[in-house]
C-alpha atoms as a PDB file:
ATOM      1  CA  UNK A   1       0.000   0.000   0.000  1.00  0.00           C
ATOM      2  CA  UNK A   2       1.641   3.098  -1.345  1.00  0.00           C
ATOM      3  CA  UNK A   3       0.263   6.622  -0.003  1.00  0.00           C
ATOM      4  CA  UNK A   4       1.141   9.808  -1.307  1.00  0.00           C
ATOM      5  CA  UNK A   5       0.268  13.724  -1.919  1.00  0.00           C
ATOM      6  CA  UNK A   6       0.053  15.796  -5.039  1.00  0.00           C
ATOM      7  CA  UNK A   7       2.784  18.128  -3.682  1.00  0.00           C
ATOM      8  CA  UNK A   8       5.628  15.460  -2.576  1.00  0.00           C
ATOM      9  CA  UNK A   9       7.640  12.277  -3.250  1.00  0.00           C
ATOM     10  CA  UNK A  10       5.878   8.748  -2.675  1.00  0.00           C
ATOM     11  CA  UNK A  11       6.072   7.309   0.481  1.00  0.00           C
ATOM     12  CA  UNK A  12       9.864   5.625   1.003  1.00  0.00           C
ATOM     13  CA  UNK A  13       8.714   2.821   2.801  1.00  0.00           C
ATOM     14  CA  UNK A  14       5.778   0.546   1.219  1.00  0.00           C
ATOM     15  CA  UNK A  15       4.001  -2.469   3.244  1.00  0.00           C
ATOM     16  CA  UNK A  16       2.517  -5.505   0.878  1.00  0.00           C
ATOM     17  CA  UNK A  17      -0.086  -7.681   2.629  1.00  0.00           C
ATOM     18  CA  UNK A  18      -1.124 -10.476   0.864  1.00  0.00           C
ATOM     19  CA  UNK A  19      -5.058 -10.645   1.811  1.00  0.00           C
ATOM     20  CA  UNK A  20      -5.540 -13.603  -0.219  1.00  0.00           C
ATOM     21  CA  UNK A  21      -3.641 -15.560   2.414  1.00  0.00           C
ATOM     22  CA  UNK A  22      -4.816 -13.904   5.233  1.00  0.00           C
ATOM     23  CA  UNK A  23      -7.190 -15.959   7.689  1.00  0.00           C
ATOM     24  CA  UNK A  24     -10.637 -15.078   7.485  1.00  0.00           C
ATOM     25  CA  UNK A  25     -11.815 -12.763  10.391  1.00  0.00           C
ATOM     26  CA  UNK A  26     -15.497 -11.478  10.827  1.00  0.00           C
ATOM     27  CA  UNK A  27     -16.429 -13.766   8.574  1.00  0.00           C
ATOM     28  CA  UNK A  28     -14.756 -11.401   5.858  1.00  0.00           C
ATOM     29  CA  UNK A  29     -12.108 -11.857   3.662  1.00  0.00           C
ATOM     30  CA  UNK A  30      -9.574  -9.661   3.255  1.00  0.00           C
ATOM     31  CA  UNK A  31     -10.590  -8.311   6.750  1.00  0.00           C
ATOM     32  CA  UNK A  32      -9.977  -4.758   7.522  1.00  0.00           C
ATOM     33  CA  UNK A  33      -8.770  -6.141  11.428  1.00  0.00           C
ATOM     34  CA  UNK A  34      -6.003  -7.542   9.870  1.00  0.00           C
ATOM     35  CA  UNK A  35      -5.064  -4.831   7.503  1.00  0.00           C
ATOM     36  CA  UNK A  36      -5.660  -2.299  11.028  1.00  0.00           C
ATOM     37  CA  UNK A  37      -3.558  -4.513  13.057  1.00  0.00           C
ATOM     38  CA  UNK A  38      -0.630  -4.903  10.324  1.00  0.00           C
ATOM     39  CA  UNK A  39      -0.813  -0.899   9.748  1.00  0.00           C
ATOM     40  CA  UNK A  40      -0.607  -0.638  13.563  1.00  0.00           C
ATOM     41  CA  UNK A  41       2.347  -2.378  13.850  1.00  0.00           C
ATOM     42  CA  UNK A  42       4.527  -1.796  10.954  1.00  0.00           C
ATOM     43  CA  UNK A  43       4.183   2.322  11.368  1.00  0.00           C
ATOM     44  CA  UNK A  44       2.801   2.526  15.121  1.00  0.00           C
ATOM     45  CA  UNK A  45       2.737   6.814  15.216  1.00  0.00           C
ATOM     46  CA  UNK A  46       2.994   7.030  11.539  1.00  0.00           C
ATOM     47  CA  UNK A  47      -0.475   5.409  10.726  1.00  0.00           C
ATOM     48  CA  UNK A  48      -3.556   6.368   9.805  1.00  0.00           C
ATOM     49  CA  UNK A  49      -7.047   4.411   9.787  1.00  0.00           C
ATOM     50  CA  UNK A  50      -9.913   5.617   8.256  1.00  0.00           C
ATOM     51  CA  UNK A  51     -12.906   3.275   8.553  1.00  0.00           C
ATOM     52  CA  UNK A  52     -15.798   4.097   6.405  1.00  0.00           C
ATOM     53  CA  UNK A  53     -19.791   2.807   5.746  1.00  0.00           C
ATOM     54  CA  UNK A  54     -20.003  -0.756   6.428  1.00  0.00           C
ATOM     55  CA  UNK A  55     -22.347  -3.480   8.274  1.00  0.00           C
ATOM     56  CA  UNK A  56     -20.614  -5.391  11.101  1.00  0.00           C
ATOM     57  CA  UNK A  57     -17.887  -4.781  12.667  1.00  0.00           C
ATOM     58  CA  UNK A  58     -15.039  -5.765  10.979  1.00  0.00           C
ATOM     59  CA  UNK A  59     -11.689  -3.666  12.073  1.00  0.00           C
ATOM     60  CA  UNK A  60     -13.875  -1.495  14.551  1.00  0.00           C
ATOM     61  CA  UNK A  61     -11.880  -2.753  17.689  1.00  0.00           C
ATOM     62  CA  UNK A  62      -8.290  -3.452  15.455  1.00  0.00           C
ATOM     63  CA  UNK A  63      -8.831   0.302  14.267  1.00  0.00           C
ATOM     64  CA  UNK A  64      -8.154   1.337  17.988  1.00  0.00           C
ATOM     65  CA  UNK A  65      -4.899  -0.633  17.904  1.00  0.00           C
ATOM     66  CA  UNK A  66      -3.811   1.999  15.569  1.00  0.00           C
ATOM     67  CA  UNK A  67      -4.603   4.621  18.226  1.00  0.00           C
ATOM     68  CA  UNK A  68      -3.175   2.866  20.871  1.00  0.00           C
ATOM     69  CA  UNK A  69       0.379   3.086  18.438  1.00  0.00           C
ATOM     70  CA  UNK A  70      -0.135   6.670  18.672  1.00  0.00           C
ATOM     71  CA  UNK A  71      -1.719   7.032  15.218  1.00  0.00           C
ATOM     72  CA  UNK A  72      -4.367   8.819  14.032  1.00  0.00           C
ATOM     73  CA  UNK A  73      -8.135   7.312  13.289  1.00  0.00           C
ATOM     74  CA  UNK A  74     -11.152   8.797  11.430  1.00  0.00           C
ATOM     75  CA  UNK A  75     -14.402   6.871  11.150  1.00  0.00           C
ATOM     76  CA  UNK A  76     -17.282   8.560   8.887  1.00  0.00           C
ATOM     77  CA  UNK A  77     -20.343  10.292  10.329  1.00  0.00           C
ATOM     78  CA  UNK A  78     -23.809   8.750  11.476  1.00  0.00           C
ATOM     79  CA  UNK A  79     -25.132  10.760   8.939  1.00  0.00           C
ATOM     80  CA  UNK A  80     -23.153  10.408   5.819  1.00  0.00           C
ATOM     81  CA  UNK A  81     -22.847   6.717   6.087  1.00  0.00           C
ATOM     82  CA  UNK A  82     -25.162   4.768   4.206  1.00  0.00           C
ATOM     83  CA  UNK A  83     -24.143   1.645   7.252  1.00  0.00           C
ATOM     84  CA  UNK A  84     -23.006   3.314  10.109  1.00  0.00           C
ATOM     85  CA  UNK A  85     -22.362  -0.629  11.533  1.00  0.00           C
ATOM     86  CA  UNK A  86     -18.447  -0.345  11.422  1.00  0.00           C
ATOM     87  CA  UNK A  87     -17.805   3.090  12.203  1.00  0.00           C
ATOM     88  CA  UNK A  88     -20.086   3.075  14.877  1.00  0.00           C
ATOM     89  CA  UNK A  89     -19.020   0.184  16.420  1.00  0.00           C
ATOM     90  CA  UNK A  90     -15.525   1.859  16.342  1.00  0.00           C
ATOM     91  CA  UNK A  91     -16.806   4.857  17.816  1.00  0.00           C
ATOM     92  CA  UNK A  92     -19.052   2.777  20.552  1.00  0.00           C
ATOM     93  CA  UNK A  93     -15.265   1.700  20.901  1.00  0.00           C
ATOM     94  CA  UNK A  94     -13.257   4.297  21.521  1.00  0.00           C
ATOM     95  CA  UNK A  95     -11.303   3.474  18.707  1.00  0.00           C
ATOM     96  CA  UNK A  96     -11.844   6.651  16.961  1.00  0.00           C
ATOM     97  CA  UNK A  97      -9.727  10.252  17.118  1.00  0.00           C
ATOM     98  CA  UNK A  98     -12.109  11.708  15.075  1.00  0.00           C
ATOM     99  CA  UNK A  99     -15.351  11.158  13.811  1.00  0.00           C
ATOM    100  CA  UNK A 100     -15.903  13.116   9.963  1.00  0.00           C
ATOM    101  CA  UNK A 101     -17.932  13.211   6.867  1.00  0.00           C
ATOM    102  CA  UNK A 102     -15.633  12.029   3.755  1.00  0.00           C
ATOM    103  CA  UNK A 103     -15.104  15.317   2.809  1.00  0.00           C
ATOM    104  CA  UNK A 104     -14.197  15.996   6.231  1.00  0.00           C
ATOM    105  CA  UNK A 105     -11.538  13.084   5.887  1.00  0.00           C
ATOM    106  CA  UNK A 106     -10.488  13.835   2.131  1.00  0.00           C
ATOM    107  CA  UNK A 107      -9.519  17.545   3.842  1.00  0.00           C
ATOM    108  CA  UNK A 108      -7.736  15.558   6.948  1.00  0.00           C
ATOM    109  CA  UNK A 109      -5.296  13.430   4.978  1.00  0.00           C
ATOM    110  CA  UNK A 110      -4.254  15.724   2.959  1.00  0.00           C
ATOM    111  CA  UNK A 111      -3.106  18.377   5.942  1.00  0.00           C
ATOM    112  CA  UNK A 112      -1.764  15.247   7.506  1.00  0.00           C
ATOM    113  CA  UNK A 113       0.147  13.075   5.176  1.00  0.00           C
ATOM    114  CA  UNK A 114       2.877  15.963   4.688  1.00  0.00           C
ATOM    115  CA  UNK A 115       3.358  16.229   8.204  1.00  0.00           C
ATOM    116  CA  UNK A 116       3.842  12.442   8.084  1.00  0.00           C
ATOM    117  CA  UNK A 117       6.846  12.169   5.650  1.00  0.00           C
ATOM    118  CA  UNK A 118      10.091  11.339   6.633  1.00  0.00           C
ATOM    119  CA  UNK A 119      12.720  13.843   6.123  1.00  0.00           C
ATOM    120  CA  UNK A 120      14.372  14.249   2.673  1.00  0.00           C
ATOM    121  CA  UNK A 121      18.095  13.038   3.040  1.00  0.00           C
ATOM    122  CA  UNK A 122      20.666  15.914   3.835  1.00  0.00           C
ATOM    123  CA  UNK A 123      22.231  17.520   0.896  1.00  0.00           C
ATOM    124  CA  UNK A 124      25.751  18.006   1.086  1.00  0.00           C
ATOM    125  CA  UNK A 125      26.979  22.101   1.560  1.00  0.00           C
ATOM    126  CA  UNK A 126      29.910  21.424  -1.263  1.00  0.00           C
ATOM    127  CA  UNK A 127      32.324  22.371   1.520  1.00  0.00           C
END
């Protein structure tokens, strides 16, 4: 999973999960749990979970281990969401930083993911 902004370089560090050989979990998948939990533990302060319209509860409670890591998590609004099951299980949760409308997340990312780079490498002075 690559993620990236308009105004700067792709990501430097990219994170392939294989869903097809991935358990299922919540009788789904690929299962957004695992994909939370992997994201959670491969960039722990770095990450960010954004759980959208969807029945169940599938990644609602692996979306907090995210937030636990010290990333950040968005889950869509009651009233935006066509199925407010998984977000609002997150939410019920406490899995959640912040609870937005997708435009409201679309606005988010893209003040966060800058902030979320790594440095560019230091350029030699000549001297």
């Amino acid at each position: 999973m690559n993620a990236c902004c308009p105004a700067m370089p792709i990501w430097r560090r990219t994170i392939f999960i294989w869903a097809c050989v991935a358990p299922h979990e919540n009788s789904m998948r690929p299962a957004a749990s695992f994909l939370f939990r992997t994201i959670a533990r491969e960039f722990g302060s770095s990450a960010i979970g954004v759980l959208l319209t969807g029945m169940g509860c599938d990644g609602a409670a692996e979306l907090g281990d995210i937030k636990r890591a010290g990333g950040m998590t968005m889950a869509q609004d009651r009233d935006s969401s066509v199925v407010h099951g998984m977000p609002g299980e997150a939410i019920k949760m406490g899995s959640v930083t912040q609870v937005l409308t997708p435009d409201e997340i679309a606005a988010a990312l893209t003040r966060l993911l800058p902030r979320l780079q790594p440095p560019p490498p230091a350029i030699p002075d000549g001297r």
